[in-house]
N, C-alpha and C. Protein backbone atom coordinates (compact mmCIF):
# COMPACT_ATOMS: atom_id res chain seq x y z
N UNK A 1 -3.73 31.81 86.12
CA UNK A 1 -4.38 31.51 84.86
C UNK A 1 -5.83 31.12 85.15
N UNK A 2 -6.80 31.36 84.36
CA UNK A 2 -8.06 31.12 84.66
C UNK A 2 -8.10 29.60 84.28
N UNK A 3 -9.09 28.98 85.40
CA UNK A 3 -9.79 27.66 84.73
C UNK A 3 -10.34 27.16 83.82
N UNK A 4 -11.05 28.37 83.40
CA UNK A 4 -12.15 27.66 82.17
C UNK A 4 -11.27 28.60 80.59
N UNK A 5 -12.05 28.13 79.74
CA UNK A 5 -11.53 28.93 78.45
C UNK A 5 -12.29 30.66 78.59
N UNK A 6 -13.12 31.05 79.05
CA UNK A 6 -13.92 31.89 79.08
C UNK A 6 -13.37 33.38 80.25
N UNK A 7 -12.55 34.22 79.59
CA UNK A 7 -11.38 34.59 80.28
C UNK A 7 -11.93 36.40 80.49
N UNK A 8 -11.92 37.28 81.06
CA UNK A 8 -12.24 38.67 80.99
C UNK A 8 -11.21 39.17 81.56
N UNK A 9 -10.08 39.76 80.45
CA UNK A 9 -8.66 39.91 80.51
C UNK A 9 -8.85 40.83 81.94
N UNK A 10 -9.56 41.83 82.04
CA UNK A 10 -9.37 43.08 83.06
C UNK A 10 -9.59 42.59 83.79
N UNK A 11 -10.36 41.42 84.27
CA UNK A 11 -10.15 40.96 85.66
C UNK A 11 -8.83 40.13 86.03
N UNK A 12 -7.83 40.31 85.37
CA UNK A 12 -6.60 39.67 85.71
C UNK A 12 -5.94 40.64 86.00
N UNK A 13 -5.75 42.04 85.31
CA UNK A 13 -4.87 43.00 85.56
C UNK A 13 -4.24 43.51 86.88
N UNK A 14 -2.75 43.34 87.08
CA UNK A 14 -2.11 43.67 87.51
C UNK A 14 -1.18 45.33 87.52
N UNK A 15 -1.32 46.40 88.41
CA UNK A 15 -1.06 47.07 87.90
C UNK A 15 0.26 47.38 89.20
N UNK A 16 1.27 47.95 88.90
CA UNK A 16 2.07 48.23 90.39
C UNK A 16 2.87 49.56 89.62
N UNK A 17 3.40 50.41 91.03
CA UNK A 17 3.73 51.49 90.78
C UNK A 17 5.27 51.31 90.20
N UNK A 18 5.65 50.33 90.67
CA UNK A 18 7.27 50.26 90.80
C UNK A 18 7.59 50.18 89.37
N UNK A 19 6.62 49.14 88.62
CA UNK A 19 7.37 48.61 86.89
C UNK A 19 5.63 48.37 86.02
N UNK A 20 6.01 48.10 84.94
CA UNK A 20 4.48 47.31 83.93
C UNK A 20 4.58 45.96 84.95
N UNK A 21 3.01 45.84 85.03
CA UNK A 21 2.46 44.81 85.61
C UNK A 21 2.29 43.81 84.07
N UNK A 22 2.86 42.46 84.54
CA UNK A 22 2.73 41.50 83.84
C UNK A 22 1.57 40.35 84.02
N UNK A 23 0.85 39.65 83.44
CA UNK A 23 0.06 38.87 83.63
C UNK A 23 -0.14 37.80 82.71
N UNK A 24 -0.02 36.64 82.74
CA UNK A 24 -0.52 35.37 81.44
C UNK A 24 -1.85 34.72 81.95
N UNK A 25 -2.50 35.18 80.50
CA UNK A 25 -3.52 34.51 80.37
C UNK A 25 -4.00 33.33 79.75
N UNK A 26 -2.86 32.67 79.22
CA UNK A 26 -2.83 31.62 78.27
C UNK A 26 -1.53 31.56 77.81
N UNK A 27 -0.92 30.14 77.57
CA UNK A 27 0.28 29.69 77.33
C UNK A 27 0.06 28.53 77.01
N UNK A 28 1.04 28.46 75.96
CA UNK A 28 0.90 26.83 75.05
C UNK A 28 2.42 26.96 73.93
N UNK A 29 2.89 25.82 73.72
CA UNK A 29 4.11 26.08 73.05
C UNK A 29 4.00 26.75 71.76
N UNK A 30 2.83 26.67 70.97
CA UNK A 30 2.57 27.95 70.37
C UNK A 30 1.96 28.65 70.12
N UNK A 31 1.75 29.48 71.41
CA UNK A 31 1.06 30.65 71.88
C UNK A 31 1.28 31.22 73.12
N UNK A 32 1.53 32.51 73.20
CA UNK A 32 1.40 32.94 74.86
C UNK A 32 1.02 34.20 74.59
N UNK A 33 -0.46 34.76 75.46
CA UNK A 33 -1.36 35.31 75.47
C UNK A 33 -1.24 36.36 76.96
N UNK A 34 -0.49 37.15 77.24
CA UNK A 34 -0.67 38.08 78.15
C UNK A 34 -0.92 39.49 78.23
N UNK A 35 -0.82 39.66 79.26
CA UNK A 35 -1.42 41.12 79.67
C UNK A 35 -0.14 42.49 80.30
N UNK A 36 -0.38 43.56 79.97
CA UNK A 36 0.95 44.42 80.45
C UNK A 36 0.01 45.68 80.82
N UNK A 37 -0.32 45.68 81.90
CA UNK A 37 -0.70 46.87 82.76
C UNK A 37 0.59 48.02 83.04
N UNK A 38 -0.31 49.30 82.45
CA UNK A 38 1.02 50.64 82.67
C UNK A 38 0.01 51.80 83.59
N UNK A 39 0.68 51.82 84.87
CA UNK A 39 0.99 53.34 85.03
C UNK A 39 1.31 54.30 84.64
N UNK A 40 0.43 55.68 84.32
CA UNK A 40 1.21 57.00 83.86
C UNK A 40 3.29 56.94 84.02
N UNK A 41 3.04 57.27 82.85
CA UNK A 41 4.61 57.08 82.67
C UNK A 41 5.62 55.93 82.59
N UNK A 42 4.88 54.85 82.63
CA UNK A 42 5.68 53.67 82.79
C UNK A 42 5.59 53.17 81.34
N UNK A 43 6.86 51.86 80.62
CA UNK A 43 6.78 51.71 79.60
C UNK A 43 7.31 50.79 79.67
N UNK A 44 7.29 49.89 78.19
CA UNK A 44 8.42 48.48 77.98
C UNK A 44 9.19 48.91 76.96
N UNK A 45 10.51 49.10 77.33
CA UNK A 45 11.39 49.60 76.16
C UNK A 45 11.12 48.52 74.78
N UNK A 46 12.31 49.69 73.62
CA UNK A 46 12.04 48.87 72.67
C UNK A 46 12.41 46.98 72.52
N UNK A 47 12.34 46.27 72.39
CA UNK A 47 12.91 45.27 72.22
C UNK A 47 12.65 43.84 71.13
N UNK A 48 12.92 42.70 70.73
CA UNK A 48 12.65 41.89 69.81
C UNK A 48 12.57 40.88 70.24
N UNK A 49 11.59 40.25 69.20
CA UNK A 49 11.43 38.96 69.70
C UNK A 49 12.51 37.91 68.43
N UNK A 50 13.43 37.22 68.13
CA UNK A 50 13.77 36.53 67.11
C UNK A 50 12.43 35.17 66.59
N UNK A 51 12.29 35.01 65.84
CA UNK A 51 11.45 34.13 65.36
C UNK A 51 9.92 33.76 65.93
N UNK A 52 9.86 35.06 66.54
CA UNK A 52 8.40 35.32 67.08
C UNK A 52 7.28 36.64 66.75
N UNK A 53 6.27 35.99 65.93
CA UNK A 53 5.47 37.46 65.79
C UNK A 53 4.78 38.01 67.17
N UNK A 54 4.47 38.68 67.40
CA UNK A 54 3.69 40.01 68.22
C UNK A 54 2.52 40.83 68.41
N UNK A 55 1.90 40.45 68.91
CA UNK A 55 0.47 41.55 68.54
C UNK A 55 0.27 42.21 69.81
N UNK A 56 -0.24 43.63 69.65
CA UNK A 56 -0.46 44.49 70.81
C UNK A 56 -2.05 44.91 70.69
N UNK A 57 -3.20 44.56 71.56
CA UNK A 57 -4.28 44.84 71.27
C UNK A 57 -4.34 45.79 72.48
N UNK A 58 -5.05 46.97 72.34
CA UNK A 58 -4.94 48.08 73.38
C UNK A 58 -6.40 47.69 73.88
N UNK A 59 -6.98 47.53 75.21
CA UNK A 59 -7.69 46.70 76.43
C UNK A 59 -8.63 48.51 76.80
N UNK A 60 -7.60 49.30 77.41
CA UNK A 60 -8.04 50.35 78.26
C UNK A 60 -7.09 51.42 77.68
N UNK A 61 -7.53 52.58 77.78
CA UNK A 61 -6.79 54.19 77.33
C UNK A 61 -6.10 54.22 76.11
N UNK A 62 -4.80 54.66 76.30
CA UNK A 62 -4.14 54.94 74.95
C UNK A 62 -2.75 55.00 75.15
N UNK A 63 -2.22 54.81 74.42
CA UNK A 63 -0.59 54.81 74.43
C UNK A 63 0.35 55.14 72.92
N UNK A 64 1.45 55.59 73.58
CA UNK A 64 2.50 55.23 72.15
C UNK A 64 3.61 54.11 72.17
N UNK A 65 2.80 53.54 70.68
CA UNK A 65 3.90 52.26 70.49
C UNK A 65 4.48 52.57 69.85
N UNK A 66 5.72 52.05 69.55
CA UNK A 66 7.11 51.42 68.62
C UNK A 66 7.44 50.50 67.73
N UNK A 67 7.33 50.38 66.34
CA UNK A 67 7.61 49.34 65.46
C UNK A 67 8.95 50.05 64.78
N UNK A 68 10.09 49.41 65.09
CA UNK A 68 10.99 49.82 64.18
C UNK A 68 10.82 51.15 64.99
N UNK A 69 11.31 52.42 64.00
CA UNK A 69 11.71 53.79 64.38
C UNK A 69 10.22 54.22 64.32
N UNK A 70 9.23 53.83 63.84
CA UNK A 70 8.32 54.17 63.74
C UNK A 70 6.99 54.53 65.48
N UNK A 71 7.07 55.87 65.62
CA UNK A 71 6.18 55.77 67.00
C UNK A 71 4.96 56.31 66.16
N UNK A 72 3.59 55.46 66.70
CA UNK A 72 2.28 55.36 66.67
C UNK A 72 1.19 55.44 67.79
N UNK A 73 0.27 56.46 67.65
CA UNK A 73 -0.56 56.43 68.93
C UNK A 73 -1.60 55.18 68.94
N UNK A 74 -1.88 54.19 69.82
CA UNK A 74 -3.04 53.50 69.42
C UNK A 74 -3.96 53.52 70.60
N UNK A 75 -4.85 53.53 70.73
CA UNK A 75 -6.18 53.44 71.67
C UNK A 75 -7.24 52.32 71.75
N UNK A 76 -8.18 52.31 72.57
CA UNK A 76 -8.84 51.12 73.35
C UNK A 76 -9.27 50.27 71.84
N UNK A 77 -9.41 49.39 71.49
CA UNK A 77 -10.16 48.68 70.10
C UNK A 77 -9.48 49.00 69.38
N UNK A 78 -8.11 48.87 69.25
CA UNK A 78 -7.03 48.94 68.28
C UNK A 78 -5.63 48.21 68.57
N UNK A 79 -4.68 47.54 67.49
CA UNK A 79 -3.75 46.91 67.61
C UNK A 79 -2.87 47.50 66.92
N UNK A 80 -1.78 46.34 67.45
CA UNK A 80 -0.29 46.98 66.56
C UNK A 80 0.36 45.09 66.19
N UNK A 81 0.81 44.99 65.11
CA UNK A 81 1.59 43.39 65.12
C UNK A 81 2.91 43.75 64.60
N UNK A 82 3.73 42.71 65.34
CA UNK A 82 5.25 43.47 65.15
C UNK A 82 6.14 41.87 64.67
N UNK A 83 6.20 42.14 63.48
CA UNK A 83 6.82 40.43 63.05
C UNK A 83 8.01 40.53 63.49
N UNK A 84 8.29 38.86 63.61
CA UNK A 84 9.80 38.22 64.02
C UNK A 84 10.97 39.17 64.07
N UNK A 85 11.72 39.99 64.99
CA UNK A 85 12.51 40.34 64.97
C UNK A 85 12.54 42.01 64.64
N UNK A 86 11.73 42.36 64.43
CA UNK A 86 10.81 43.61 64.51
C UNK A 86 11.36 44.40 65.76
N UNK A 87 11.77 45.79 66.12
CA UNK A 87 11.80 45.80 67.49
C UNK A 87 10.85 46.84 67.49
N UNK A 88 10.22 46.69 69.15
CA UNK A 88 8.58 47.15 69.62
C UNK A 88 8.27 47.50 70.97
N UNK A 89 7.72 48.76 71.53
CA UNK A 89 7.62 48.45 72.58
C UNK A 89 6.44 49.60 73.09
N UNK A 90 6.08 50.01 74.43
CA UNK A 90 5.01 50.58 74.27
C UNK A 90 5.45 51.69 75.45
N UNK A 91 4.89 52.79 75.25
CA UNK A 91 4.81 53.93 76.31
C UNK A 91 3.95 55.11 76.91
N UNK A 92 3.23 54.32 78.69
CA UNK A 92 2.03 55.57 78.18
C UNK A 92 2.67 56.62 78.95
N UNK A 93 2.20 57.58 78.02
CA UNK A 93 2.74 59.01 77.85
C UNK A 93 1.34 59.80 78.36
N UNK A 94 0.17 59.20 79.20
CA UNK A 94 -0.68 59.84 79.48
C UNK A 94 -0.74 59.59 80.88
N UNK A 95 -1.75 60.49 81.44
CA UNK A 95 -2.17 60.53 82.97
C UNK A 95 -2.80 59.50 83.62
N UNK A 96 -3.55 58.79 82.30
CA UNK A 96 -4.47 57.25 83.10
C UNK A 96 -3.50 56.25 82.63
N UNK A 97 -4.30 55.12 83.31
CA UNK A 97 -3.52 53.58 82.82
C UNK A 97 -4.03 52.96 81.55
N UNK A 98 -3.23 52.42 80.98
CA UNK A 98 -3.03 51.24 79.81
C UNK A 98 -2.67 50.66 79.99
N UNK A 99 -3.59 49.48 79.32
CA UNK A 99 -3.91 48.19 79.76
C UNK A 99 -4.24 47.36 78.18
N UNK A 100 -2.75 46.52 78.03
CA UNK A 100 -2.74 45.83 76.78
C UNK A 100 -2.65 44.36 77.05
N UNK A 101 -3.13 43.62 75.42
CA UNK A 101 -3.17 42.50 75.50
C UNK A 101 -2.08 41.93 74.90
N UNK A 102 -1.23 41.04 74.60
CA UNK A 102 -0.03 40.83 74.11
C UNK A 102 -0.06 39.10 73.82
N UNK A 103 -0.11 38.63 72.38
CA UNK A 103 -0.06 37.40 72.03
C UNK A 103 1.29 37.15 71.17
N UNK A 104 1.84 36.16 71.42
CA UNK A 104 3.19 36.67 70.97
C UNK A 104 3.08 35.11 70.40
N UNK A 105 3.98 34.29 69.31
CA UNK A 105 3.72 33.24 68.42
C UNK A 105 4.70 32.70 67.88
N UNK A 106 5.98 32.02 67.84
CA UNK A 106 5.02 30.72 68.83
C UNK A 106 5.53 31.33 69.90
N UNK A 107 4.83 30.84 71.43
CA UNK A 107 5.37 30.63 72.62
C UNK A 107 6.44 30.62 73.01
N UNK A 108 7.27 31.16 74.23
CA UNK A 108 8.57 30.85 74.13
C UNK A 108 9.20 29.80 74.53
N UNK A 109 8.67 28.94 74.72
CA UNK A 109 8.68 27.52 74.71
C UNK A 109 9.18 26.89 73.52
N UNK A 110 8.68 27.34 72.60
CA UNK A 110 9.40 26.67 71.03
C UNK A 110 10.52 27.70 70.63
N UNK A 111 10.85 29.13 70.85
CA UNK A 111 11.64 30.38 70.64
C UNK A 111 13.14 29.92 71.18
């Protein structure tokens, strides 16, 4: 986690061949603020959060996300928010990496 409040998500990114690279950039019981680095072809299945909203802000490239049955392309300066219980997940389906931001509410600390 960085020291100061003053954070430049891509210099945290984690990326590995094996799975999505995970990273937290901030955590608080209500809030947790991380990062999900993808390799071509790698993805986070669909899944839910119960009593937690979701936001997916796309960092680097492009990908397809999941709300419900619903698949959506989103790219660099664009989001997706997936309320409480919502299921969501992301898949890049391209040759470069994606690189998202992920604030999820409250924390799972209070969840």
């Amino acid at each position: 986690m960085c020291p100061t409040n003053v954070i430049s998500p891509q210099d945290h990114a984690i990326y590995s061949p094996a799975k999505m690279g995970k990273t937290t950039l901030f955590e608080s019981p209500r809030l947790l603020i991380g990062l999900n680095a993808f390799e071509p072809g790698q993805e986070h299945a669909p899944h839910a959060h119960a009593g937690a909203d979701k936001v997916y802000y796309v960092l680097e490239g492009e990908g397809e996300f999941t709300l419900n049955d619903t698949k959506v392309r989103l790219r660099a300066g664009q989001m997706l928010a997936a309320p409480a219980g919502e299921p969501h997940g992301v898949r890049n389906d391209t040759d470069k990496r994606l690189l998202v931001m992920a604030a999820i509410a409250p924390g799972p600390a209070l969840m």
